[in-house]
PDB file of N, CA and C in Angstrom:
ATOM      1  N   UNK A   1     -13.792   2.149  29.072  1.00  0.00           N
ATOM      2  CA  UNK A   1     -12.408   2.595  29.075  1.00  0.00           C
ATOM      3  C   UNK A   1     -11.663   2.094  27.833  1.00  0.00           C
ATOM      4  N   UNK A   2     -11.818   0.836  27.480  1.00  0.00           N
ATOM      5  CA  UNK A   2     -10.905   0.349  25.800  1.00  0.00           C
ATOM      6  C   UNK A   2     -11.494   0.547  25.106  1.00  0.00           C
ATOM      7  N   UNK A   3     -12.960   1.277  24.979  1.00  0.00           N
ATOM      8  CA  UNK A   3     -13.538   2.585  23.830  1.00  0.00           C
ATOM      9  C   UNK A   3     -12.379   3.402  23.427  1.00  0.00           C
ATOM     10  N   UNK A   4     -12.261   4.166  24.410  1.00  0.00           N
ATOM     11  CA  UNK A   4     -11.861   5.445  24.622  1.00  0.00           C
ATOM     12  C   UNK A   4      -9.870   5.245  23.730  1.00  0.00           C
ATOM     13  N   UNK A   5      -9.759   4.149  24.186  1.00  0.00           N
ATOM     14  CA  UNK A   5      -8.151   3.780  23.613  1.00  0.00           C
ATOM     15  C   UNK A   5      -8.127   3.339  22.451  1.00  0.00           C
ATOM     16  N   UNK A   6      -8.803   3.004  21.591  1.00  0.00           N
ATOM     17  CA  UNK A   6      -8.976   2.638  20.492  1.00  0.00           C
ATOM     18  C   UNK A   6      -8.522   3.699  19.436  1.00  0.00           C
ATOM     19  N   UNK A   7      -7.570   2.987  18.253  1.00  0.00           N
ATOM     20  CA  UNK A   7      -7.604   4.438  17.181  1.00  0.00           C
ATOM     21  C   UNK A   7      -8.583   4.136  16.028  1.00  0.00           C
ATOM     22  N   UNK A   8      -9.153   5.008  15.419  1.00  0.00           N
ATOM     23  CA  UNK A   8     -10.093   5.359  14.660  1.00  0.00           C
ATOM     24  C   UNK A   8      -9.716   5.558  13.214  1.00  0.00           C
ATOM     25  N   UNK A   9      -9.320   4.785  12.279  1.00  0.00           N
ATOM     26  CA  UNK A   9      -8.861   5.338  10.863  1.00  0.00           C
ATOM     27  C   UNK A   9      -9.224   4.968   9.809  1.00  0.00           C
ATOM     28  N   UNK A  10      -9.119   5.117   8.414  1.00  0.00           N
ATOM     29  CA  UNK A  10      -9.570   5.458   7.316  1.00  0.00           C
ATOM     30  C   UNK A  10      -8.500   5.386   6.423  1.00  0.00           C
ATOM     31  N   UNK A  11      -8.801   4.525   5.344  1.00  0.00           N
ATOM     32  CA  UNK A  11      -8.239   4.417   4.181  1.00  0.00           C
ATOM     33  C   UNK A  11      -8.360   5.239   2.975  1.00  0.00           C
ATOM     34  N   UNK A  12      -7.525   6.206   2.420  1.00  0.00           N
ATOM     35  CA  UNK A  12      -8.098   6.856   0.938  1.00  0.00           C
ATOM     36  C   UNK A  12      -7.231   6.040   0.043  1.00  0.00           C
ATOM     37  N   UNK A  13      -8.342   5.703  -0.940  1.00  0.00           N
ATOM     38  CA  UNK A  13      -7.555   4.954  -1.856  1.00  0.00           C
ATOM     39  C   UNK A  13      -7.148   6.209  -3.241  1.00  0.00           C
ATOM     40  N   UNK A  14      -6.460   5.380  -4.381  1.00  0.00           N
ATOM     41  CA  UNK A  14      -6.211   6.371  -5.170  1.00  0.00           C
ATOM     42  C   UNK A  14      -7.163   7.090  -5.990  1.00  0.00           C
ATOM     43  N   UNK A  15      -8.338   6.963  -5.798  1.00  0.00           N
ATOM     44  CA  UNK A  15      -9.060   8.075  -6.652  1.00  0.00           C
ATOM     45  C   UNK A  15     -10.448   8.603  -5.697  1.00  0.00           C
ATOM     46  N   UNK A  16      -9.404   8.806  -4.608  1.00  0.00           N
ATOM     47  CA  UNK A  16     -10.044   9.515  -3.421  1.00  0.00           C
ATOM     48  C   UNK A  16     -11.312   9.176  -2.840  1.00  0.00           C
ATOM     49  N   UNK A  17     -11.487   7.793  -2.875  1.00  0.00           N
ATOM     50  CA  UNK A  17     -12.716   7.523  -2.113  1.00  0.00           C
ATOM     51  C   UNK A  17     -11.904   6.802  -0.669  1.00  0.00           C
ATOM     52  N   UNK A  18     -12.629   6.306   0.263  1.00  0.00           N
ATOM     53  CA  UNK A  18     -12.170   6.035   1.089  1.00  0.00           C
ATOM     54  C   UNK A  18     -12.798   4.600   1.602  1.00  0.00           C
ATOM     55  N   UNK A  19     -11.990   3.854   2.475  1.00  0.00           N
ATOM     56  CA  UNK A  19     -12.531   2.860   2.781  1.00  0.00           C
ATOM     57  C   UNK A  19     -12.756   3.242   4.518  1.00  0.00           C
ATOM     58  N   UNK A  20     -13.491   2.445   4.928  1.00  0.00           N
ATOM     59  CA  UNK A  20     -13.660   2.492   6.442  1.00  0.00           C
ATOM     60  C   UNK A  20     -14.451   4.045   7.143  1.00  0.00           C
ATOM     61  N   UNK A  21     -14.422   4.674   7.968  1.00  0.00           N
ATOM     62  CA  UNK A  21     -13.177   4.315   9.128  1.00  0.00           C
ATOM     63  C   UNK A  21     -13.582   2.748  10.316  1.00  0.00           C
ATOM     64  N   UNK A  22     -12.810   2.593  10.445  1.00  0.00           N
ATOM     65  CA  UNK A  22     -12.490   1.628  11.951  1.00  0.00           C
ATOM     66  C   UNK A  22     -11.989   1.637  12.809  1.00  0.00           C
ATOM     67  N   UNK A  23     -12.586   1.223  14.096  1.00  0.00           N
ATOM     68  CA  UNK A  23     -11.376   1.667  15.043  1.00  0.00           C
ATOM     69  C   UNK A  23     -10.428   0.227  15.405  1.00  0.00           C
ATOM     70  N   UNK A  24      -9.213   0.698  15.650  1.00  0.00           N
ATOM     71  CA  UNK A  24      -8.502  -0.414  15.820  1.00  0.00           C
ATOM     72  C   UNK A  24      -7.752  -0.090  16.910  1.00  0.00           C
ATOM     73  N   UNK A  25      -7.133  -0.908  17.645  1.00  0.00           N
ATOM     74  CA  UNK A  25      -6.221  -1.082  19.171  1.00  0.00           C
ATOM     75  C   UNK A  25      -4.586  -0.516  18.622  1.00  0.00           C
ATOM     76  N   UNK A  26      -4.859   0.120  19.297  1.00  0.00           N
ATOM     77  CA  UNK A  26      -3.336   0.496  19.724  1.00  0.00           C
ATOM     78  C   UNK A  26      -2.144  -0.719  19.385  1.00  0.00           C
ATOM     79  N   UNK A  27      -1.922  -1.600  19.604  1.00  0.00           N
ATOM     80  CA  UNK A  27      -1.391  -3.349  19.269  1.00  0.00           C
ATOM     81  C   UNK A  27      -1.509  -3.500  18.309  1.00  0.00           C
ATOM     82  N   UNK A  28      -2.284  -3.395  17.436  1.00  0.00           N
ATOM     83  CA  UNK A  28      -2.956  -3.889  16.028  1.00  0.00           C
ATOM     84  C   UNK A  28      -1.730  -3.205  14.827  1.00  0.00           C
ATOM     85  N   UNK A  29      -1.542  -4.751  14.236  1.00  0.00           N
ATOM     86  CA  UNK A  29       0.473  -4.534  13.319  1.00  0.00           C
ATOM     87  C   UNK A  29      -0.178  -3.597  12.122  1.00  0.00           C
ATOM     88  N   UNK A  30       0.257  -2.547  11.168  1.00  0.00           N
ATOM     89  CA  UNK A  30       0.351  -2.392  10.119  1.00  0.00           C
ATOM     90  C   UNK A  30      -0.389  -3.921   8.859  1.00  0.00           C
ATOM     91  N   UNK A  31       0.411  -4.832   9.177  1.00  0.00           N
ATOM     92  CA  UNK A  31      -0.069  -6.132   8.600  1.00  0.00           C
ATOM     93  C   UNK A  31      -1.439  -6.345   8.503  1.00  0.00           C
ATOM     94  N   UNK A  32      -1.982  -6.013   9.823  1.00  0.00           N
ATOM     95  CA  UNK A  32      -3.266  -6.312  10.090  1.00  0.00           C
ATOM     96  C   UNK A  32      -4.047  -5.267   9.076  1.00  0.00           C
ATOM     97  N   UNK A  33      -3.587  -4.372   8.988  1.00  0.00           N
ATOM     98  CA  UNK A  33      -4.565  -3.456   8.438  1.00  0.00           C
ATOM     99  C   UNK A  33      -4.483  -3.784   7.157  1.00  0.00           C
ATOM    100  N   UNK A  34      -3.236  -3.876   6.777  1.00  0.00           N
ATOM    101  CA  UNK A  34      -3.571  -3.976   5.123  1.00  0.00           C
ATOM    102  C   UNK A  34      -4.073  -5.523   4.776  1.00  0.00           C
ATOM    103  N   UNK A  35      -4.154  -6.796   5.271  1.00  0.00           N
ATOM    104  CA  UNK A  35      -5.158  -7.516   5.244  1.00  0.00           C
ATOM    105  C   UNK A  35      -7.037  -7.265   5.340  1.00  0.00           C
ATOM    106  N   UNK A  36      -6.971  -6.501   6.617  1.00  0.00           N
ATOM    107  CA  UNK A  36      -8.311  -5.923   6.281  1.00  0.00           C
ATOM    108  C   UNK A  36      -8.842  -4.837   5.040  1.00  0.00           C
ATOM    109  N   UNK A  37      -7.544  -4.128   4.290  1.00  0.00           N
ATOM    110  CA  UNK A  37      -7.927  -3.165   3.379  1.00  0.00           C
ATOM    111  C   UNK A  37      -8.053  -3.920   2.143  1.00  0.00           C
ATOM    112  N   UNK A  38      -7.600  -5.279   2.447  1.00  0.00           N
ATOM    113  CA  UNK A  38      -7.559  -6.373   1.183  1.00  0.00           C
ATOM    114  C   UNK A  38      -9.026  -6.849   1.092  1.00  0.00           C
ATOM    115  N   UNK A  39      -9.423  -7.166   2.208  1.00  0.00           N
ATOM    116  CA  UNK A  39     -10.872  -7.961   2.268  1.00  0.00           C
ATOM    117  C   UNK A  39     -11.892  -6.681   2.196  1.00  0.00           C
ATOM    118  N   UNK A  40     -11.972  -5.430   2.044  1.00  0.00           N
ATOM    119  CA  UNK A  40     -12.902  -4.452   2.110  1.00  0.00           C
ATOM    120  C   UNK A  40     -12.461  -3.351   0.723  1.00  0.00           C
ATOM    121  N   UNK A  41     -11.319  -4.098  -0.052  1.00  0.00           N
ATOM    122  CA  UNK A  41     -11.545  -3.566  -1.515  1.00  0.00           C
ATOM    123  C   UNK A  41     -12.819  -2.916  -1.984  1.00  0.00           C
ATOM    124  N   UNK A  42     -13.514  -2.341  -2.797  1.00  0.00           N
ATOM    125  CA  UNK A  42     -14.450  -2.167  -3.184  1.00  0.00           C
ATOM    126  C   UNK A  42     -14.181  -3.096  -4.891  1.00  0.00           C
ATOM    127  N   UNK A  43     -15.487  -3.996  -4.917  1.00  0.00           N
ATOM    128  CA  UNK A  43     -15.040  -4.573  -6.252  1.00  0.00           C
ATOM    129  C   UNK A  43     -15.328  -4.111  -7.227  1.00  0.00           C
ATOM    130  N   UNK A  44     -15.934  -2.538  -7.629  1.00  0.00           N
ATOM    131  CA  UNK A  44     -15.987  -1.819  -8.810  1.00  0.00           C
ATOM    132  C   UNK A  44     -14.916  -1.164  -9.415  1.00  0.00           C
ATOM    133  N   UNK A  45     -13.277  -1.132  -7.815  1.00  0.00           N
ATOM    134  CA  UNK A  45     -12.292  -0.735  -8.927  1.00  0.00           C
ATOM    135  C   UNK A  45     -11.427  -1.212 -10.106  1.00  0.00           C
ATOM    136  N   UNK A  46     -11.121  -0.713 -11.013  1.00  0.00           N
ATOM    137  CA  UNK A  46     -10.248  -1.221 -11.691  1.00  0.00           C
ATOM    138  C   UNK A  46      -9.092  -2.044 -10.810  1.00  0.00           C
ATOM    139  N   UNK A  47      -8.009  -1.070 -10.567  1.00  0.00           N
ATOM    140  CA  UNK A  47      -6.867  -1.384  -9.947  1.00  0.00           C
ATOM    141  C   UNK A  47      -7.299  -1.978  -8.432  1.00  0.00           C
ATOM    142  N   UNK A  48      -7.027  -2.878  -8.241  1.00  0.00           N
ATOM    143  CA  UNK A  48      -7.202  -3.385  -7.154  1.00  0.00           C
ATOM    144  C   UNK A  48      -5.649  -4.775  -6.975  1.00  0.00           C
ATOM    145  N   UNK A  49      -5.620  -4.817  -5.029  1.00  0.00           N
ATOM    146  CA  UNK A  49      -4.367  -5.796  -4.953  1.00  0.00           C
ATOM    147  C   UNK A  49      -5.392  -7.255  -4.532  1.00  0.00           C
ATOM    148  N   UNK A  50      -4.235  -7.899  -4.843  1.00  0.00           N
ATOM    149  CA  UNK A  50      -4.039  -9.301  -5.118  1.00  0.00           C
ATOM    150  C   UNK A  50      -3.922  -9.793  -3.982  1.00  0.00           C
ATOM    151  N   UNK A  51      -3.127  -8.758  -3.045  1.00  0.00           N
ATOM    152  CA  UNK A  51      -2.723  -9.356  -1.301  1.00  0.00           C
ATOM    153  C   UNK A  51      -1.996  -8.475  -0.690  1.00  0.00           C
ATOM    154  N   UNK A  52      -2.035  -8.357   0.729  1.00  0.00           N
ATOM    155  CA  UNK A  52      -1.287  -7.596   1.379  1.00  0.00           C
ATOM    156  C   UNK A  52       0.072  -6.985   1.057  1.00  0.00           C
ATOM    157  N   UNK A  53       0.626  -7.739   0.307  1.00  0.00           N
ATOM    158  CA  UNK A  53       1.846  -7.371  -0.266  1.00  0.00           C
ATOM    159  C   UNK A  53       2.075  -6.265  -1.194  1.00  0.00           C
ATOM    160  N   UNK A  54       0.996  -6.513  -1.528  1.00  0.00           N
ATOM    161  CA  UNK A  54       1.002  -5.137  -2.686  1.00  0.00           C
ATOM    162  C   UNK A  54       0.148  -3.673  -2.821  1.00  0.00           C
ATOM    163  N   UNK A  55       0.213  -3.782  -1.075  1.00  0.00           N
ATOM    164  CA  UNK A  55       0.174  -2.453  -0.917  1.00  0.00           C
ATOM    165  C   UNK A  55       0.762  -1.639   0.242  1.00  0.00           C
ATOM    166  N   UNK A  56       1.290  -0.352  -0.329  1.00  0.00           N
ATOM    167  CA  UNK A  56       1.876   0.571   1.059  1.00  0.00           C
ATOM    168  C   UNK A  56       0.730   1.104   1.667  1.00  0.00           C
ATOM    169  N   UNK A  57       1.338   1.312   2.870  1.00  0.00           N
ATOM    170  CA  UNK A  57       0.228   2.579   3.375  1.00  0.00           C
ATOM    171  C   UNK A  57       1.206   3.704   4.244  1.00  0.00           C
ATOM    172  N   UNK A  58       0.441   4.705   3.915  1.00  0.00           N
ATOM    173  CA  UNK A  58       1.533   5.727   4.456  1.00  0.00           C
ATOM    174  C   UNK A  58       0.722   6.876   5.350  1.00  0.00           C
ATOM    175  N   UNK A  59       1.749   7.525   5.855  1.00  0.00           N
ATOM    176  CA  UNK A  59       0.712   8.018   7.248  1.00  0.00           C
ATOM    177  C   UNK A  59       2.025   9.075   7.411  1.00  0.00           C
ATOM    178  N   UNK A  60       1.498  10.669   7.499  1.00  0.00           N
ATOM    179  CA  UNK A  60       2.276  11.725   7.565  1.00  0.00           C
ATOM    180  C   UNK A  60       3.297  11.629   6.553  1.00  0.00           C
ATOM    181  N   UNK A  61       3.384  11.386   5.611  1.00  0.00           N
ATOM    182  CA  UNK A  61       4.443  11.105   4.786  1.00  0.00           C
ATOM    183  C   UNK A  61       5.337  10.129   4.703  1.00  0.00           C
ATOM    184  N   UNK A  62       5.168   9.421   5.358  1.00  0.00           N
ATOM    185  CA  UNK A  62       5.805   7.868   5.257  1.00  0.00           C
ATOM    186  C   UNK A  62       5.564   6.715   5.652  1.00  0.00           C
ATOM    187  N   UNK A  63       6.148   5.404   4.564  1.00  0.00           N
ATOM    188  CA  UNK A  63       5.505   4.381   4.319  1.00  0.00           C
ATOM    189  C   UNK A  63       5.665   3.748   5.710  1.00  0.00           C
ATOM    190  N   UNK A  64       4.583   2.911   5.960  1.00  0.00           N
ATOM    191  CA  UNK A  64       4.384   1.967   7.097  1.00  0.00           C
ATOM    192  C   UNK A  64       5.211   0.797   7.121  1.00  0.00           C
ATOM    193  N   UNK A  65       5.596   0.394   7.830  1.00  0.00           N
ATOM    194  CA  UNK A  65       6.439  -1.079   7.621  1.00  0.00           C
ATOM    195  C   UNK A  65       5.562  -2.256   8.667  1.00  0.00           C
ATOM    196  N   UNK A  66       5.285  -3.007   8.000  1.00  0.00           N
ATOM    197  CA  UNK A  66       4.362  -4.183   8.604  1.00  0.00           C
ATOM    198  C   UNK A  66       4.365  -4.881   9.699  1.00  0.00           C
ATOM    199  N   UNK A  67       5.893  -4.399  10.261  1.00  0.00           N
ATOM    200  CA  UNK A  67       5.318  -5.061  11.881  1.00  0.00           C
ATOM    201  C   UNK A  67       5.679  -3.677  12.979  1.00  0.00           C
ATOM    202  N   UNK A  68       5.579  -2.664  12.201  1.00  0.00           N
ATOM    203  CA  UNK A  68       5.292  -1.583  13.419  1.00  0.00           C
ATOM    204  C   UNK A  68       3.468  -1.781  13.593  1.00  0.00           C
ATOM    205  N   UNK A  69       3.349  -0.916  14.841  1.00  0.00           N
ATOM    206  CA  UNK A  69       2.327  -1.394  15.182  1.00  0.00           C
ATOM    207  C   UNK A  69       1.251   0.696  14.995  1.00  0.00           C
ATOM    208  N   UNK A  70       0.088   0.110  15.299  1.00  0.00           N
ATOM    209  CA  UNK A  70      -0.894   1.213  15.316  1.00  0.00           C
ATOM    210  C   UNK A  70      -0.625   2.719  15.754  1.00  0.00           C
ATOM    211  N   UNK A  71      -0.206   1.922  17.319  1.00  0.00           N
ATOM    212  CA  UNK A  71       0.814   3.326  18.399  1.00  0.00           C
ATOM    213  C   UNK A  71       1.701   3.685  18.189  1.00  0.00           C
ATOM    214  N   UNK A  72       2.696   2.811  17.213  1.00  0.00           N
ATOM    215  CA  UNK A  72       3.310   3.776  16.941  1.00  0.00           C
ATOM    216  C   UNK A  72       3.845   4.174  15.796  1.00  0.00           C
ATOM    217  N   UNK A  73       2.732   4.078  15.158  1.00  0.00           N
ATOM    218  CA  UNK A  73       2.337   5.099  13.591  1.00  0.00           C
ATOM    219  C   UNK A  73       1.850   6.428  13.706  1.00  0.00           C
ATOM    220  N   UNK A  74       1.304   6.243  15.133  1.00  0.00           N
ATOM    221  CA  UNK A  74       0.488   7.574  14.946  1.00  0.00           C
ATOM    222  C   UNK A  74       1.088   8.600  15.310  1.00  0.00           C
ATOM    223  N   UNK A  75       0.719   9.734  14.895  1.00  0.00           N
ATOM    224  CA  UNK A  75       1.207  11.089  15.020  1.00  0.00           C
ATOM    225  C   UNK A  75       0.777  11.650  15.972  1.00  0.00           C
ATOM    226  N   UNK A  76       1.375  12.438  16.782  1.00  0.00           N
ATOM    227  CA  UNK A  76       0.647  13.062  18.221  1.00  0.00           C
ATOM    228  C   UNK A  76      -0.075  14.446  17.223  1.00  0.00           C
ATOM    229  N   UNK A  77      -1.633  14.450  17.854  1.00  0.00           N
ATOM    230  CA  UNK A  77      -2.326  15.282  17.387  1.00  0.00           C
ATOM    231  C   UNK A  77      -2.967  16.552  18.343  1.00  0.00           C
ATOM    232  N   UNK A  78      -1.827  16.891  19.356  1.00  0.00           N
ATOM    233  CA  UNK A  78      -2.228  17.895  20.524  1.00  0.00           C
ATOM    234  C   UNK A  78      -3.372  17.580  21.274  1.00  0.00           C
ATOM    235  N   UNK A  79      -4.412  18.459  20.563  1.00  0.00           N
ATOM    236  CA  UNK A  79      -5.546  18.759  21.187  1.00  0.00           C
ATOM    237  C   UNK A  79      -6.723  17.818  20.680  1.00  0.00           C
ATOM    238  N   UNK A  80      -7.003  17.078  19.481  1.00  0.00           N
ATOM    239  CA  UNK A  80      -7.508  16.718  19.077  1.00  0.00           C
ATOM    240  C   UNK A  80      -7.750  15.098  19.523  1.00  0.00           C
ATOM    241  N   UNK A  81      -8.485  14.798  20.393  1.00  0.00           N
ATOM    242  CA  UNK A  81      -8.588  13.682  21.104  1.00  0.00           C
ATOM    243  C   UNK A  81      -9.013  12.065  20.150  1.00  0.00           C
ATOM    244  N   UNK A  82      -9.947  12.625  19.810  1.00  0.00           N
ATOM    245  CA  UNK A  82     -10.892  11.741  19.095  1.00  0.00           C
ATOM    246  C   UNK A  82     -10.981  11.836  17.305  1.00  0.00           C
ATOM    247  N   UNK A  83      -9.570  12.026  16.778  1.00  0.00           N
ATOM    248  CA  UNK A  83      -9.435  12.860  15.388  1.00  0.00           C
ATOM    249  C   UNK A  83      -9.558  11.291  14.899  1.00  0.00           C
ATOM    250  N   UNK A  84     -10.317  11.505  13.651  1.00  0.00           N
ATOM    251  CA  UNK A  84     -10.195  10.090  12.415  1.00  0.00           C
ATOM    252  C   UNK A  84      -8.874  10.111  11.798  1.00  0.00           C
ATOM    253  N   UNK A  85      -8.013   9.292  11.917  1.00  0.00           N
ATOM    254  CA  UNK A  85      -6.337   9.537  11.074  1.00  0.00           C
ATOM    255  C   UNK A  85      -7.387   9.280   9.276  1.00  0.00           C
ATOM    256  N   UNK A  86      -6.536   9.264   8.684  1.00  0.00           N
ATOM    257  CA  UNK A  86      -6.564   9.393   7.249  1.00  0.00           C
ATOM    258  C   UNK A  86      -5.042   8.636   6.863  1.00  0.00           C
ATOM    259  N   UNK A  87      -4.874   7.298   6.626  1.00  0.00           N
ATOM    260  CA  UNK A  87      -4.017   6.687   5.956  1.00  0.00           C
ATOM    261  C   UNK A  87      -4.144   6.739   4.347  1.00  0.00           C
ATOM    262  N   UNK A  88      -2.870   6.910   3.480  1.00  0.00           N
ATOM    263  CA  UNK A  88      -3.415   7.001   2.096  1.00  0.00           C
ATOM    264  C   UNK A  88      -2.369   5.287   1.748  1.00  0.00           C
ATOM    265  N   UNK A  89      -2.877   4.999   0.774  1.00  0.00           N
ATOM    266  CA  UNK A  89      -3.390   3.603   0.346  1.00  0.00           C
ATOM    267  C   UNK A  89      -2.837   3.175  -1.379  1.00  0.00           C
ATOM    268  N   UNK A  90      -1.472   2.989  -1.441  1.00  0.00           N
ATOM    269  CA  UNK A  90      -1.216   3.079  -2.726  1.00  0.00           C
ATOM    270  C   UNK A  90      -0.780   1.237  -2.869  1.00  0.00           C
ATOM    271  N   UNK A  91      -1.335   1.051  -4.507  1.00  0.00           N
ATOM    272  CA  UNK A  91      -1.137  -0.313  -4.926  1.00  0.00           C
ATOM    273  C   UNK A  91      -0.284  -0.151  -6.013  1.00  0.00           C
ATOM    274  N   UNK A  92       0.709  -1.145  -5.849  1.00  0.00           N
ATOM    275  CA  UNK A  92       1.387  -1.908  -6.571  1.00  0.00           C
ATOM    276  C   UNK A  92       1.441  -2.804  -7.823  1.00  0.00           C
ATOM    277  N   UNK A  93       1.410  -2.187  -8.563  1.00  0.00           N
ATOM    278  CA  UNK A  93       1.409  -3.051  -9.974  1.00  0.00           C
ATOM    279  C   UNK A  93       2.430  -4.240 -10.159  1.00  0.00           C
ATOM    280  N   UNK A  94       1.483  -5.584 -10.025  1.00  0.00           N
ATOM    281  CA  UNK A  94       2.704  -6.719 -10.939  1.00  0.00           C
ATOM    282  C   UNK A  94       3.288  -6.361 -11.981  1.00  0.00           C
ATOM    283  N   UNK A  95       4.927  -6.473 -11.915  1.00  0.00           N
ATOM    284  CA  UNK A  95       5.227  -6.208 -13.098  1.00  0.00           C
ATOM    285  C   UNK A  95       6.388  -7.571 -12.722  1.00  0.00           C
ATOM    286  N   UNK A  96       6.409  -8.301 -14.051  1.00  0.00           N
ATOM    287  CA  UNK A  96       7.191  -9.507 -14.034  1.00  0.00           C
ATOM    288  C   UNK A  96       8.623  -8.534 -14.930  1.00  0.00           C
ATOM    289  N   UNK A  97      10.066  -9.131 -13.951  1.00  0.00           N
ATOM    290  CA  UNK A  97      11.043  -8.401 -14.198  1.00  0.00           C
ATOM    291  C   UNK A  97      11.487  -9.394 -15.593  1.00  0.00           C
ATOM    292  N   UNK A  98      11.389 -10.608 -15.332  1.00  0.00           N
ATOM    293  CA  UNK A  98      11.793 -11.601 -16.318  1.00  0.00           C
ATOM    294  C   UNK A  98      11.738 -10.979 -17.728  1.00  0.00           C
ATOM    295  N   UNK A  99      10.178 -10.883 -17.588  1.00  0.00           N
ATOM    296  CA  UNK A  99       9.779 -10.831 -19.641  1.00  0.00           C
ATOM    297  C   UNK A  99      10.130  -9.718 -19.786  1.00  0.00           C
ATOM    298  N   UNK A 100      10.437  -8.668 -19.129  1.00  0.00           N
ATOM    299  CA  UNK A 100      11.280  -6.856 -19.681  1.00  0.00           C
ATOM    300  C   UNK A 100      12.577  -7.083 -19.923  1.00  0.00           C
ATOM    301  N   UNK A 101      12.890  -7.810 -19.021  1.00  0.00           N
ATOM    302  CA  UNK A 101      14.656  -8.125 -19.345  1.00  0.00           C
ATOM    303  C   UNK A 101      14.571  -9.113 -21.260  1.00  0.00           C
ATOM    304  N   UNK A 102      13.899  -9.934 -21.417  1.00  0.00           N
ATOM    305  CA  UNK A 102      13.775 -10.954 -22.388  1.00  0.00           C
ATOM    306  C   UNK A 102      13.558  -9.916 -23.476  1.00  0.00           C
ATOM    307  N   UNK A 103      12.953  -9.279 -23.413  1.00  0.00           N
ATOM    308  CA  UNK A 103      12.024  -8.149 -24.559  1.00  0.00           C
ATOM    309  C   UNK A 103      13.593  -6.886 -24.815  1.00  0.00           C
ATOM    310  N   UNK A 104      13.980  -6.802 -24.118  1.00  0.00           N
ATOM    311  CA  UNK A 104      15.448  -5.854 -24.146  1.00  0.00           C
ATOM    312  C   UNK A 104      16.039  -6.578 -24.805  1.00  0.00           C
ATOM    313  N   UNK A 105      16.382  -8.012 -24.463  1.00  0.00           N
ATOM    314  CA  UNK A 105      17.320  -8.936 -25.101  1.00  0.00           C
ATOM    315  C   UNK A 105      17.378  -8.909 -26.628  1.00  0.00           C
ATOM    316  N   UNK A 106      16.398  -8.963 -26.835  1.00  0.00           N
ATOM    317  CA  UNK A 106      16.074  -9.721 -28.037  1.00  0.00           C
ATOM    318  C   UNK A 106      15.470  -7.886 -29.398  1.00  0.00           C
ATOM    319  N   UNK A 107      15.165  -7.191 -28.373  1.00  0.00           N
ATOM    320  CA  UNK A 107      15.094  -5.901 -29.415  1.00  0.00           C
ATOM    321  C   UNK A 107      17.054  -5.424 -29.638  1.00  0.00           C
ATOM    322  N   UNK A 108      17.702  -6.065 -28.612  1.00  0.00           N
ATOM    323  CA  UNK A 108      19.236  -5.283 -28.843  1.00  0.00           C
ATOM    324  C   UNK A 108      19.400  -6.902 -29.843  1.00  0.00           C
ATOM    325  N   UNK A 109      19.467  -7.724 -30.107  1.00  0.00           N
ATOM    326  CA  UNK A 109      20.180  -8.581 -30.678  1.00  0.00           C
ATOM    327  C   UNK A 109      19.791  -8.367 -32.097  1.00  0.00           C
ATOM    328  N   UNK A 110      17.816  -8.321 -32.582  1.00  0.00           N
ATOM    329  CA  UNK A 110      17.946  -7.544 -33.742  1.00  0.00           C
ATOM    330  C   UNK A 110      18.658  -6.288 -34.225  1.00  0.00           C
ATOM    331  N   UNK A 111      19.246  -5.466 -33.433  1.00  0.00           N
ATOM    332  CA  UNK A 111      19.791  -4.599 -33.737  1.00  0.00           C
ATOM    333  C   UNK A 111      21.646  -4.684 -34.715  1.00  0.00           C
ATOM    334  N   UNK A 112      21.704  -6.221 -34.011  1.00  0.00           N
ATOM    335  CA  UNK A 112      23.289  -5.889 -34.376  1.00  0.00           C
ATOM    336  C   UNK A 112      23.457  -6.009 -35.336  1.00  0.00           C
ATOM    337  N   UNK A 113      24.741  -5.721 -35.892  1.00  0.00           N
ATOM    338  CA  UNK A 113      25.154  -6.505 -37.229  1.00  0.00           C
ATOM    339  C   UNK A 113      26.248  -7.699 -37.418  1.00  0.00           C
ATOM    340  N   UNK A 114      25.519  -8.473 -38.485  1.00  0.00           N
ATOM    341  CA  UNK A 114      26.672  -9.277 -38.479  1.00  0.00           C
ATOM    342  C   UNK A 114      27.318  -9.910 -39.240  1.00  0.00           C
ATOM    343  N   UNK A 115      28.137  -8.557 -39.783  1.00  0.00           N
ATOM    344  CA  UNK A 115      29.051  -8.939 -41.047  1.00  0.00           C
ATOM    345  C   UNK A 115      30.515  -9.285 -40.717  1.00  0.00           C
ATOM    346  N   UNK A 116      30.869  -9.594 -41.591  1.00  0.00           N
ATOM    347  CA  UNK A 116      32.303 -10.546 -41.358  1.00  0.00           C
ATOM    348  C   UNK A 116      33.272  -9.940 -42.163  1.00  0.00           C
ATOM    349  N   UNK A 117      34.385  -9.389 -41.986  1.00  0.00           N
ATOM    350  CA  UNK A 117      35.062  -8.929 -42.921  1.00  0.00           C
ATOM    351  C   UNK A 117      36.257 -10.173 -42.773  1.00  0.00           C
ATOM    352  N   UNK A 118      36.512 -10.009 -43.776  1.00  0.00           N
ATOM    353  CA  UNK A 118      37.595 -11.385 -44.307  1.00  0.00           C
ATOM    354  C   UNK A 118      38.680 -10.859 -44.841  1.00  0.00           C
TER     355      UNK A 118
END
């Protein structure tokens, strides 16, 4: 019987391969998953995350938020009892805000002028 309740899903990452599928419980947070999509990276990609944090996952068109849970991400699928969902799987690039702001600074300050009229 907690066969049968279990959801069944799948990660596509961005250059359409996929990770998994697995089945996971109904209970089971968003969080959880993208920890497990952390530890089952494939290590031949380039782009890969650093940690749960830095990645969405989205499901029917919108992003997951980490403490909704499995049940109720999912989409009612009529007739289709036993369907594999398909979550898509986008990562996040570090980008440090600091050194862009510093690099602006300092390309506008060469810019000015600074003559003195007397």
């Amino acid at each position: 019987m907690l066969e049968e309740e279990l959801v069944e899903l799948k990660f596509r990452l961005y250059d359409g391969s996929d990770i998994g599928p697995f089945r996971y419980s109904p209970a089971s947070t968003v969080a959880m998953l993208k920890e497990r999509i952390v530890a089952e990276w494939p290590k031949d990609k380039k782009i890969a995350p650093k940690g749960a944090n830095d990645i969405k996952l989205i499901n029917a068109g919108k992003i997951l938020e980490n403490s909704k849970t499995v049940g109720q991400c999912r989409v009612p699928f009529g007739d289709l009892p036993k369907a594999v969902i398909t979550m898509h799987v986008v990562v996040q690039p570090f980008i440090t805000k600091v050194k862009t702001e510093k690099k602006v600074d300092e390309a506008s300050r060469k810019n000015v002028c600074s003559c003195s009229i007397l």
